[in-house]
Protein backbone atom coordinates (compact mmCIF):
# COMPACT_ATOMS: atom_id res chain seq x y z
CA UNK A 1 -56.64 -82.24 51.91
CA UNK A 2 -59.78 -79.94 51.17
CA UNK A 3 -61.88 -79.24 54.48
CA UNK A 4 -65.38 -77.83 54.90
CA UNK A 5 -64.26 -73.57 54.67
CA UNK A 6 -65.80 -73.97 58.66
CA UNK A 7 -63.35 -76.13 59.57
CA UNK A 8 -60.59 -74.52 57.90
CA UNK A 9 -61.66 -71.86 59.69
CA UNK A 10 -61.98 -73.01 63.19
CA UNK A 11 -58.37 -74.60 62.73
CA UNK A 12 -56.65 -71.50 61.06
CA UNK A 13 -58.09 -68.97 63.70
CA UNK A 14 -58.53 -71.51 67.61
CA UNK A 15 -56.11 -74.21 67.07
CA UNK A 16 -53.25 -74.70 69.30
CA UNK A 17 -51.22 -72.57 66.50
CA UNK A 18 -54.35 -70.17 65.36
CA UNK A 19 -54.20 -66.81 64.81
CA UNK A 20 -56.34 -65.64 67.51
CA UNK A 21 -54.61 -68.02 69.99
CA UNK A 22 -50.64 -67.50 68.99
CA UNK A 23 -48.93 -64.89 68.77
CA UNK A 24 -49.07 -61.01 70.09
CA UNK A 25 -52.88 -60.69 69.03
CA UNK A 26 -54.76 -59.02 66.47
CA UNK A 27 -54.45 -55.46 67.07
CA UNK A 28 -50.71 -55.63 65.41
CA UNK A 29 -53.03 -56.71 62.13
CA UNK A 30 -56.11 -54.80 62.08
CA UNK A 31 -57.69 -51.61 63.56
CA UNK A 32 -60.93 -51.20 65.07
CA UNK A 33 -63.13 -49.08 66.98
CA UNK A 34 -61.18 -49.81 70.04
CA UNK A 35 -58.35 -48.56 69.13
CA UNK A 36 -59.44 -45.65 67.11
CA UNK A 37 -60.38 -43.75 69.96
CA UNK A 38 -61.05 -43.73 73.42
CA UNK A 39 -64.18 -42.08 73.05
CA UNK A 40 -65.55 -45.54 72.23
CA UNK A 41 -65.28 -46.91 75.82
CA UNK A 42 -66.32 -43.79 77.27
CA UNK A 43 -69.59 -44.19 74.42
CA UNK A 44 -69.69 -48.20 75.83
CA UNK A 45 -69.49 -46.79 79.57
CA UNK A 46 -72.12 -44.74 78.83
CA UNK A 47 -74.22 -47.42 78.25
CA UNK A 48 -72.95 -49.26 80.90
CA UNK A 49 -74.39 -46.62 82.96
CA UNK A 50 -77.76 -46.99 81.66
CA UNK A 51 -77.97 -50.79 81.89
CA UNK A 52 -76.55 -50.14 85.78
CA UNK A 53 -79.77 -47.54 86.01
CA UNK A 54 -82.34 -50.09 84.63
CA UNK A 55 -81.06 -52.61 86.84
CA UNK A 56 -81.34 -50.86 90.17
CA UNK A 57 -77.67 -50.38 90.72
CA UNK A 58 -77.13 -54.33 91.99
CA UNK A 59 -74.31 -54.76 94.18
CA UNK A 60 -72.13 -56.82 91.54
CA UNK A 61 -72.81 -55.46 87.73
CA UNK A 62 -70.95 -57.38 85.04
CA UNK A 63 -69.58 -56.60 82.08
CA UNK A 64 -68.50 -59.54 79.77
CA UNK A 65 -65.86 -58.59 76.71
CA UNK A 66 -66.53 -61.70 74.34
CA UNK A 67 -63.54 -61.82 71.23
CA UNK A 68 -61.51 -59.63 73.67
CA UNK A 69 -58.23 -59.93 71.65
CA UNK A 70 -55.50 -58.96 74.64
CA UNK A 71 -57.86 -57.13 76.54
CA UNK A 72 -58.07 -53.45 75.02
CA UNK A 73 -61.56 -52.89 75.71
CA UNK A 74 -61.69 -53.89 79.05
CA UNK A 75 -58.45 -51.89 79.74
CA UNK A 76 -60.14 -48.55 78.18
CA UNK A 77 -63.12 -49.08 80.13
CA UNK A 78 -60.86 -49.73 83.23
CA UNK A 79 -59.26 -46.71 83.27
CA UNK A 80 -62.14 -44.55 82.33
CA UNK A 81 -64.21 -45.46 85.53
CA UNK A 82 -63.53 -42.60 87.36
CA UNK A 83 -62.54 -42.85 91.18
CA UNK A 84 -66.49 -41.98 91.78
CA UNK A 85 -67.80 -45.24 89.57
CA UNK A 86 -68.77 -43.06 86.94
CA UNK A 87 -66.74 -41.56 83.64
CA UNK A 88 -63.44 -40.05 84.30
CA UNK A 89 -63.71 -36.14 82.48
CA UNK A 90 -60.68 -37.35 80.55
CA UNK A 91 -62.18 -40.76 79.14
CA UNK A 92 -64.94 -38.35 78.10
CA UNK A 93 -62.67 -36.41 75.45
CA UNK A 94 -64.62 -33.46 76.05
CA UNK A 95 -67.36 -34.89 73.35
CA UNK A 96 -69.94 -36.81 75.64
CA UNK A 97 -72.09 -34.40 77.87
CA UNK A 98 -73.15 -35.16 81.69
CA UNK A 99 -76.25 -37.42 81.57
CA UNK A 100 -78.09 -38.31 84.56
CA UNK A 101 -76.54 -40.39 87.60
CA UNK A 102 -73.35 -38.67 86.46
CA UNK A 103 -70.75 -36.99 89.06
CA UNK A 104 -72.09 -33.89 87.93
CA UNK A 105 -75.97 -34.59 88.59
CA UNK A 106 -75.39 -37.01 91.41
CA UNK A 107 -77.83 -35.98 94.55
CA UNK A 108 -76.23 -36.31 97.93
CA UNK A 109 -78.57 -39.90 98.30
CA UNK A 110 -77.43 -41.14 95.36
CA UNK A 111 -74.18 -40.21 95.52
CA UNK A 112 -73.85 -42.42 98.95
CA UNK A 113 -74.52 -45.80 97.17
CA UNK A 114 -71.13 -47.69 96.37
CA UNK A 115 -70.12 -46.47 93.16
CA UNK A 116 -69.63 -48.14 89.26
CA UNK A 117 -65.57 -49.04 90.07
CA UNK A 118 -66.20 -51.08 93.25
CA UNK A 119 -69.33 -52.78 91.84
CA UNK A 120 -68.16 -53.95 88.26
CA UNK A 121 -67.00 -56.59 87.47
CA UNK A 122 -64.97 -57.47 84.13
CA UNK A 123 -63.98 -60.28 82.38
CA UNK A 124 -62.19 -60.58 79.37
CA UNK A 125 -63.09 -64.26 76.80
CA UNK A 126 -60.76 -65.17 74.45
CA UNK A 127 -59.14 -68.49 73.93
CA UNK A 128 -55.41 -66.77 74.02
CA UNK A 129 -53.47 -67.06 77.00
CA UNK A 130 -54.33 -64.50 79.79
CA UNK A 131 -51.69 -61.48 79.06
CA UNK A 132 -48.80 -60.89 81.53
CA UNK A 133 -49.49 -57.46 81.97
CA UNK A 134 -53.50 -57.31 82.05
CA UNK A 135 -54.66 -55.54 85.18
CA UNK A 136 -55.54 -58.07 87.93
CA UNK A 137 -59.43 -56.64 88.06
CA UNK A 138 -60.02 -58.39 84.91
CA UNK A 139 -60.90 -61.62 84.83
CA UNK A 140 -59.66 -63.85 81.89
CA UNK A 141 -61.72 -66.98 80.17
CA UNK A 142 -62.25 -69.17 77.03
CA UNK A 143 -65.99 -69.78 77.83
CA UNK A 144 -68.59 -66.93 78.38
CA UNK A 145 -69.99 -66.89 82.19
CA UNK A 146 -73.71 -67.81 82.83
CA UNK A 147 -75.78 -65.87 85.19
CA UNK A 148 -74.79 -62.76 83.42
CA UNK A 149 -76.29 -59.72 85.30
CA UNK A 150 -75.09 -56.77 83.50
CA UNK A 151 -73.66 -56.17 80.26
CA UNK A 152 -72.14 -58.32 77.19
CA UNK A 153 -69.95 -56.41 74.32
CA UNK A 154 -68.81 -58.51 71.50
CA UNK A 155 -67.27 -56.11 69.15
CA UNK A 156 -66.09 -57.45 66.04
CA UNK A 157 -66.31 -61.22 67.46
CA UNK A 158 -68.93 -62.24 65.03
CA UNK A 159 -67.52 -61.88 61.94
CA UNK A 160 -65.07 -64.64 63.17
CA UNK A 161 -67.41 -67.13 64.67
CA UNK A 162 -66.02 -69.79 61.33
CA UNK A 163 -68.67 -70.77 59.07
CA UNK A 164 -69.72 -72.85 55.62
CA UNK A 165 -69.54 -71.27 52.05
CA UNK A 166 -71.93 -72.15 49.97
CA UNK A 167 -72.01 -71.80 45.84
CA UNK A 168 -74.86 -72.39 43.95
CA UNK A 169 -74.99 -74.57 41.01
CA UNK A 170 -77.04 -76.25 38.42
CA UNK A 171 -78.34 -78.61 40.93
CA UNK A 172 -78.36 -76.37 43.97
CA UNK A 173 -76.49 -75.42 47.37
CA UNK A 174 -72.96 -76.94 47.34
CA UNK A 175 -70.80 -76.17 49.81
CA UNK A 176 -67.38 -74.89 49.08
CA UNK A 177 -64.14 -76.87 50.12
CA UNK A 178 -60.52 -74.99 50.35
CA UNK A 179 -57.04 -76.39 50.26
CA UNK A 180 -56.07 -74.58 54.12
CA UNK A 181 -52.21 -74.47 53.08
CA UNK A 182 -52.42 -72.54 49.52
CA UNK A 183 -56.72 -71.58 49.60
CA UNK A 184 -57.75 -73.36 46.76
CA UNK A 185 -60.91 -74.19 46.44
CA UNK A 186 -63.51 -76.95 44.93
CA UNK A 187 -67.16 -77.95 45.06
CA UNK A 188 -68.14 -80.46 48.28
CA UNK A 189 -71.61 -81.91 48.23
CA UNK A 190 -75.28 -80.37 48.49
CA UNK A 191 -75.63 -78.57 51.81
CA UNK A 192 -77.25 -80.24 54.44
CA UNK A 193 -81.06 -79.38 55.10
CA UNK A 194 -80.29 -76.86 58.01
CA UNK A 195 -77.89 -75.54 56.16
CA UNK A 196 -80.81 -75.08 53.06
CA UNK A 197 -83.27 -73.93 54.85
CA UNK A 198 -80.84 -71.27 56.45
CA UNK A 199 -80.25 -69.87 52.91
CA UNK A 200 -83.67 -70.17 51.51
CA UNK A 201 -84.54 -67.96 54.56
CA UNK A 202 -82.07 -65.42 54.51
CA UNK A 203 -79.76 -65.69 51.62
CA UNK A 204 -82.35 -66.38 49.04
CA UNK A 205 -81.16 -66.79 45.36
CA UNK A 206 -81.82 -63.78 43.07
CA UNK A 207 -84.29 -65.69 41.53
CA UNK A 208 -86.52 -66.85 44.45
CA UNK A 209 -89.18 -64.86 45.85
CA UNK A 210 -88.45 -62.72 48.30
CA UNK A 211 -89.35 -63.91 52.17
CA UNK A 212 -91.51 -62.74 55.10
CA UNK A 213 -89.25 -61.89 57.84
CA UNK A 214 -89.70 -64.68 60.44
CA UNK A 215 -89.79 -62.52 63.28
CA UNK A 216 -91.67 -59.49 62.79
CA UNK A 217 -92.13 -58.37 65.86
CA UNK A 218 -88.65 -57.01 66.62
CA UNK A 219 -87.26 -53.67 65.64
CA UNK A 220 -84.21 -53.40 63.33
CA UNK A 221 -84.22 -49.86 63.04
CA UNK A 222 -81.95 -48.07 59.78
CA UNK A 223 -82.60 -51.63 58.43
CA UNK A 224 -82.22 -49.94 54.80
CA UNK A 225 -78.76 -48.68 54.77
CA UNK A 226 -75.91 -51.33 54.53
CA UNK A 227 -72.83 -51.72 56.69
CA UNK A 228 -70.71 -53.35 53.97
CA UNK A 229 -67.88 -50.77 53.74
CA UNK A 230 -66.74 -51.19 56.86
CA UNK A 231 -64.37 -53.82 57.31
CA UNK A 232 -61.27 -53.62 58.40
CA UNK A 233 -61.21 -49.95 57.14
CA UNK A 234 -58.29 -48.77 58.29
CA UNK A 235 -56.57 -51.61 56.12
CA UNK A 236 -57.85 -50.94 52.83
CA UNK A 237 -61.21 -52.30 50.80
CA UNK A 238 -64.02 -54.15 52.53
CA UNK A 239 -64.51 -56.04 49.47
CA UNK A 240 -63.91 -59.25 49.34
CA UNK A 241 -60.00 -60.28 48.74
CA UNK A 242 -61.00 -63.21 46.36
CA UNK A 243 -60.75 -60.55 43.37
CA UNK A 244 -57.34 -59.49 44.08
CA UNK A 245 -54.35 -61.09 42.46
CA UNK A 246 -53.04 -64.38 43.59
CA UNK A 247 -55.80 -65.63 44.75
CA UNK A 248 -57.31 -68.98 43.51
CA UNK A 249 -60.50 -68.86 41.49
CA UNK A 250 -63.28 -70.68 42.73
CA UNK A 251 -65.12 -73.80 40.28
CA UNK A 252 -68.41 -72.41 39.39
CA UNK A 253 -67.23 -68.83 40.44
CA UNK A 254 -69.58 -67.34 38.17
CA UNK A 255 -72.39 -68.28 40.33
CA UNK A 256 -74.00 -67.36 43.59
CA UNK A 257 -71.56 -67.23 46.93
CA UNK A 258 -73.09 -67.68 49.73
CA UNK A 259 -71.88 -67.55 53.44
CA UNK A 260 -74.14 -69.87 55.99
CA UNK A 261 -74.53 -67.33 58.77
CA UNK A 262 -75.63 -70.36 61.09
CA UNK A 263 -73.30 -70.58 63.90
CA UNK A 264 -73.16 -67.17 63.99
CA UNK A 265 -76.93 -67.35 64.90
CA UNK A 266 -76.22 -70.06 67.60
CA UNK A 267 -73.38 -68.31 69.20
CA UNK A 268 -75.22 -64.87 69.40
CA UNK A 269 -78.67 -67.30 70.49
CA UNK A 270 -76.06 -68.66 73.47
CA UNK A 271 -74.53 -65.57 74.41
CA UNK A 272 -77.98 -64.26 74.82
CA UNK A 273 -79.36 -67.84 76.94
CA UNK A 274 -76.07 -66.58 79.33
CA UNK A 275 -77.84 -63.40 80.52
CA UNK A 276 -79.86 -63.43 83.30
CA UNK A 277 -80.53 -59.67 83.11
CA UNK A 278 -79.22 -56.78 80.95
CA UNK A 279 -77.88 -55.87 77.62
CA UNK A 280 -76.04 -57.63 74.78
CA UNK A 281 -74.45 -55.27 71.93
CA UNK A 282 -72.78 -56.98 69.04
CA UNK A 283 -70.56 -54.28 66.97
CA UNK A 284 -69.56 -55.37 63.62
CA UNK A 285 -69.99 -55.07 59.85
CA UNK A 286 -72.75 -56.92 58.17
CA UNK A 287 -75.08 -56.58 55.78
CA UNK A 288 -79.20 -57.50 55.52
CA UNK A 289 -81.10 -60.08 53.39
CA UNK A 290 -82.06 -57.28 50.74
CA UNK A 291 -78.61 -56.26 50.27
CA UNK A 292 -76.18 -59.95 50.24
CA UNK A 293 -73.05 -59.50 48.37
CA UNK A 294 -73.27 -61.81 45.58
CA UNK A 295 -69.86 -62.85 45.95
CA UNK A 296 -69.84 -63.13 49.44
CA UNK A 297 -67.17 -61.36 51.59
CA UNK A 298 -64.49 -64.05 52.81
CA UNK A 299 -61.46 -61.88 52.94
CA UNK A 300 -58.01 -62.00 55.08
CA UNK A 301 -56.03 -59.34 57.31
CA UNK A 302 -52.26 -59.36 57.86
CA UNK A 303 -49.98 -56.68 59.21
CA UNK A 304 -52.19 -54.10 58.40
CA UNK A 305 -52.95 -55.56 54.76
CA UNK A 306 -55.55 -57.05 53.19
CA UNK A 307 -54.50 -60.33 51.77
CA UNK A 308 -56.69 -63.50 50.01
CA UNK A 309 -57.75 -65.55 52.86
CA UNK A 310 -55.70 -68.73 52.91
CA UNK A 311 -56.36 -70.80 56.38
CA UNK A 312 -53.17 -71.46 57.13
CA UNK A 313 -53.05 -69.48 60.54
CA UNK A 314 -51.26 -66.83 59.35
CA UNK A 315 -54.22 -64.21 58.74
CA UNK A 316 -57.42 -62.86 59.92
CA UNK A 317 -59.75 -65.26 58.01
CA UNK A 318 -63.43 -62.93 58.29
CA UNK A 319 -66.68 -62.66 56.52
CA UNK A 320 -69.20 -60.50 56.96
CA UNK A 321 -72.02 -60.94 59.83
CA UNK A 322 -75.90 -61.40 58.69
CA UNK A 323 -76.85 -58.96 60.65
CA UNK A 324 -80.81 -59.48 60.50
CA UNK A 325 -80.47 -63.25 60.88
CA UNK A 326 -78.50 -62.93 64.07
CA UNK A 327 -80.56 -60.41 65.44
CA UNK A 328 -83.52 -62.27 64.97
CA UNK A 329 -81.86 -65.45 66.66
CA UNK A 330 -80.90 -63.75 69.54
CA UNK A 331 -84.88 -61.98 69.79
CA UNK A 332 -85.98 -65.39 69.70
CA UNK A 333 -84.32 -65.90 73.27
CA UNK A 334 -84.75 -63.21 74.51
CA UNK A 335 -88.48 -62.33 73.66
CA UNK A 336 -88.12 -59.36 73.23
CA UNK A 337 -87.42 -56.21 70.67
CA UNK A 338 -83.82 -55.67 69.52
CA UNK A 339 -82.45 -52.53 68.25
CA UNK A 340 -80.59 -52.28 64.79
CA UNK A 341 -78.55 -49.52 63.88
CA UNK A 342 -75.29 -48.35 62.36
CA UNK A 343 -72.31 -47.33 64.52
CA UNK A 344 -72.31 -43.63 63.52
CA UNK A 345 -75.99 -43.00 64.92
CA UNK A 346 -75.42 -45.52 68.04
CA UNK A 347 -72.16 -42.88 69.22
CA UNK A 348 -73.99 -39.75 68.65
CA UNK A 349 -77.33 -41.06 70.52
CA UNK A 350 -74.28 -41.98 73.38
CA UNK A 351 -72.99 -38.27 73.20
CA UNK A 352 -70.15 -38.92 70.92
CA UNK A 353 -71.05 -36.73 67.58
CA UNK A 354 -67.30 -35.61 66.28
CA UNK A 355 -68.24 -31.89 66.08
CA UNK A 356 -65.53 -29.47 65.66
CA UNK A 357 -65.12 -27.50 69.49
CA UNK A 358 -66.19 -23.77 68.85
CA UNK A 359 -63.21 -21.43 67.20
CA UNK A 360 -63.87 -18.87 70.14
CA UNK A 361 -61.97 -21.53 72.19
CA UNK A 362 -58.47 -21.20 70.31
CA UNK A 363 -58.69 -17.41 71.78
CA UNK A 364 -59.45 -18.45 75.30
CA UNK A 365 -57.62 -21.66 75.74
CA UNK A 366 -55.47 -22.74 73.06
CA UNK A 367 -54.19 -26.37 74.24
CA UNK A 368 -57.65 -26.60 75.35
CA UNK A 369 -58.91 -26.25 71.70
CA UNK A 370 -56.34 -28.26 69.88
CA UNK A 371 -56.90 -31.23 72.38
CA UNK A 372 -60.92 -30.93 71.53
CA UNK A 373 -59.80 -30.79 67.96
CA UNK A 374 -57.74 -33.72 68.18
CA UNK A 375 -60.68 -35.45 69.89
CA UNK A 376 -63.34 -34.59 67.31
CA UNK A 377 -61.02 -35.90 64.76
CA UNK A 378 -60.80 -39.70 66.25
CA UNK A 379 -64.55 -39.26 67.12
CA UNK A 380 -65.30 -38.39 63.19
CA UNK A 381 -63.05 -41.93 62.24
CA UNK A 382 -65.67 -43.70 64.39
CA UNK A 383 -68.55 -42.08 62.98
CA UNK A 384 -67.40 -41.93 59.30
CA UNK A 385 -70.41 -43.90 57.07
CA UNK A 386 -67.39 -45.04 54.26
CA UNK A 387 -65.60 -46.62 57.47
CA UNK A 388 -65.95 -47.62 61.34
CA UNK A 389 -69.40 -45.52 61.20
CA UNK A 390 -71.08 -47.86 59.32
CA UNK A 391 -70.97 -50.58 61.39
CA UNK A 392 -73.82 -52.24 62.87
CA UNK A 393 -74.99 -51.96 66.67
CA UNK A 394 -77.25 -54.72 67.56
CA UNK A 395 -78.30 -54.23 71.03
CA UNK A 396 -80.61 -57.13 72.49
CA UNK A 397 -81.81 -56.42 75.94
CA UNK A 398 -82.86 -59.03 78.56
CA UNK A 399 -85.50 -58.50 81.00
CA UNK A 400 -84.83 -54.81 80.92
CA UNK A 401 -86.51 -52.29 78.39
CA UNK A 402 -85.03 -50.49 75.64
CA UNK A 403 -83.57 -47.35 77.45
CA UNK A 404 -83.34 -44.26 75.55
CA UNK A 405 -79.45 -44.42 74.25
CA UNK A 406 -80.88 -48.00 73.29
CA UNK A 407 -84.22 -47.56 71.75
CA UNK A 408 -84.36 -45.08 68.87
């Protein structure tokens, strides 16, 4: 029986036998920042640092992990708190610099204040079944905590909050129904007005005429470059699997695709309402209103393989986040300026810029040079425009300014 593509969704990824929910978890299907390199966490603990900074150091600071698959991030970040509540030298690959309130710049008052370890707190959400083997200082929940006084990360959670296709025909916005045991699809009935004016907003036909942005006040920053290559990379093309062979041809497929970015507004909007104080940062690849794939981007991921994107439960089932539109939900909450920009820029404002270690140090310490090399190597994957480096940051503070590894 054909369902609504966001119920398909919802069912193929959270039910009892979803993807995300069964099973040993998604990092055996796809690779992301996380597990590129652990520069990443010691980039995110960076931050970390700087939220703790802005918020005077409280005596609990949390950081929330929201899509946390089995707990990688948390586990990186874990173990590259150093003993003194700051970065371990080793989770700092050699690439990220002392800043200030680091071991290395601590003054003797400072350095008396209980440090990062003993104050954060982590907690992992995910609707999977708490691992067996997760350390027992992470928490583990299906439902992000209120009263959030610290930091939330939702890398690559986004692009799998399910949502509505849309096509458009002679008559207008129809959504798009799909068959969840074989994917194929046919035309439902005209989307609903808050689905409409969703799409005349910020997927606009080619035809229409363009739109004011609704919330001009914030500050998406590199807001004319375009994230689209980077999904999944490390498993082949970000473009959308409906072109490859096998799978089924859409009615009306010459026309306009659309993907209703709505609930991924609301669940960025109520991520944001669950922070009493501190930072939100959403990684993930997108795209903005000026640059919407006219096809969409509905795509699968499978044992390292991109595959059409059937619902069954077997597959990633992903679509690329609208990046602008979510950003300007979550401003709305907030009330204050967000900060837009790809992952590449976001790493090297955090210290992490992939340069090659100087060749003087293969003459002076040669394991110390190959391990720098080795390190500048994952950090260039992360930072690498045709792949994880073009994915968006979107960093939305609350009640705190825009610090200066946040602000531009």
């Amino acid at each position: 029986m054909p369902l609504a593509w966001r119920d398909a969704m919802s069912l193929a990824l959270y039910g009892p036998d979803g993807f995300f929910v069964a099973g040993t978890g998604p990092a055996d299907h796809f690779r992301t920042s996380v597990h590129a390199s652990p520069a990443f966490a010691s980039a995110l603990l960076r931050l970390i640092v700087e939220v703790d900074t802005a918020l005077g150091h409280p005596y609990r600071l949390d950081v929330v992990d929201v899509g946390a698959g089995r707990g990688e991030l948390l586990r990186a970040l874990l173990s590259t708190v150093g003993v003194s509540g700051e970065p371990a030298h080793s989770g700092r690959s050699g690439l990220i610099p002392p800043w200030s309130g680091s071991p290395e710049t601590l003054t003797p008052t400072a350095a008396v204040r209980p440090s990062l370890r003993e104050r954060v707190h982590f907690t992992a959400v995910e609707y999977a079944p708490r691992p067996d083997n997760l350390p027992v200082e992470i928490d583990w929940t299906d439902e992000i905590p209120c009263e959030i006084n610290g930091v939330l990360l939702a890398t690559e959670w986004l692009d799998n909050v399910p949502l509505d296709v849309a096509v458009h025909t002679e008559d207008g916005w129809r959504y798009v129904l799909v068959d969840p045991e074989c994917g194929t699809e046919s035309i439902g009935d005209l989307v609903s007005p808050e689905d409409l004016d969703w799409l005349t907003t910020w997927w606009p036909h080619p035809t229409s005429q363009p739109h004011a942005d609704p919330d001009p006040s914030t500050d998406a920053t590199s807001a004319s470059e375009s994230g689209f290559g980077a999904a999944r990379p490390a498993q082949g093309s970000s473009l959308t699997a409906r072109s490859r062979p096998g799978c089924p041809e859409t009615p009306h497929s010459n026309h306009l695709r659309a993907e209703i970015g709505r609930p991924r507004d609301d669940a960025w909007a109520d991520a944001i309402r669950r922070i009493d104080r501190g930072l939100a940062v959403a990684v993930d690849y997108g795209h903005l209103r000026e640059g919407r794939p006219v096809d969409g981007t509905l795509t699968g991921y499978r044992g390292g393989r991109q595959v059409p994107p059937v619902p069954d439960g077997s597959a990633d089932v992903t679509a690329h986040v609208a990046m602008d539109s979510v950003a300007s939900a979550g401003a709305a909450i907030a009330r204050c300026a967000y900060s837009l920009v790809l992952q590449r820029e976001a790493l090297r404002t955090l210290g992490a810029d992939g340069g090659r270690p100087p060749l003087s140090l293969a003459g002076s310490d040669p394991a110390g040079y190959v391990r720098a090399l080795a390190a500048a190597s994952a950090v260039a994957e992360l930072t690498d425009p045709a792949g994880l480096g073009g994915h968006w940051w979107l960093r939305q503070p609350v009640g705190i300014p825009l610090g200066p590894a946040v602000a531009r």
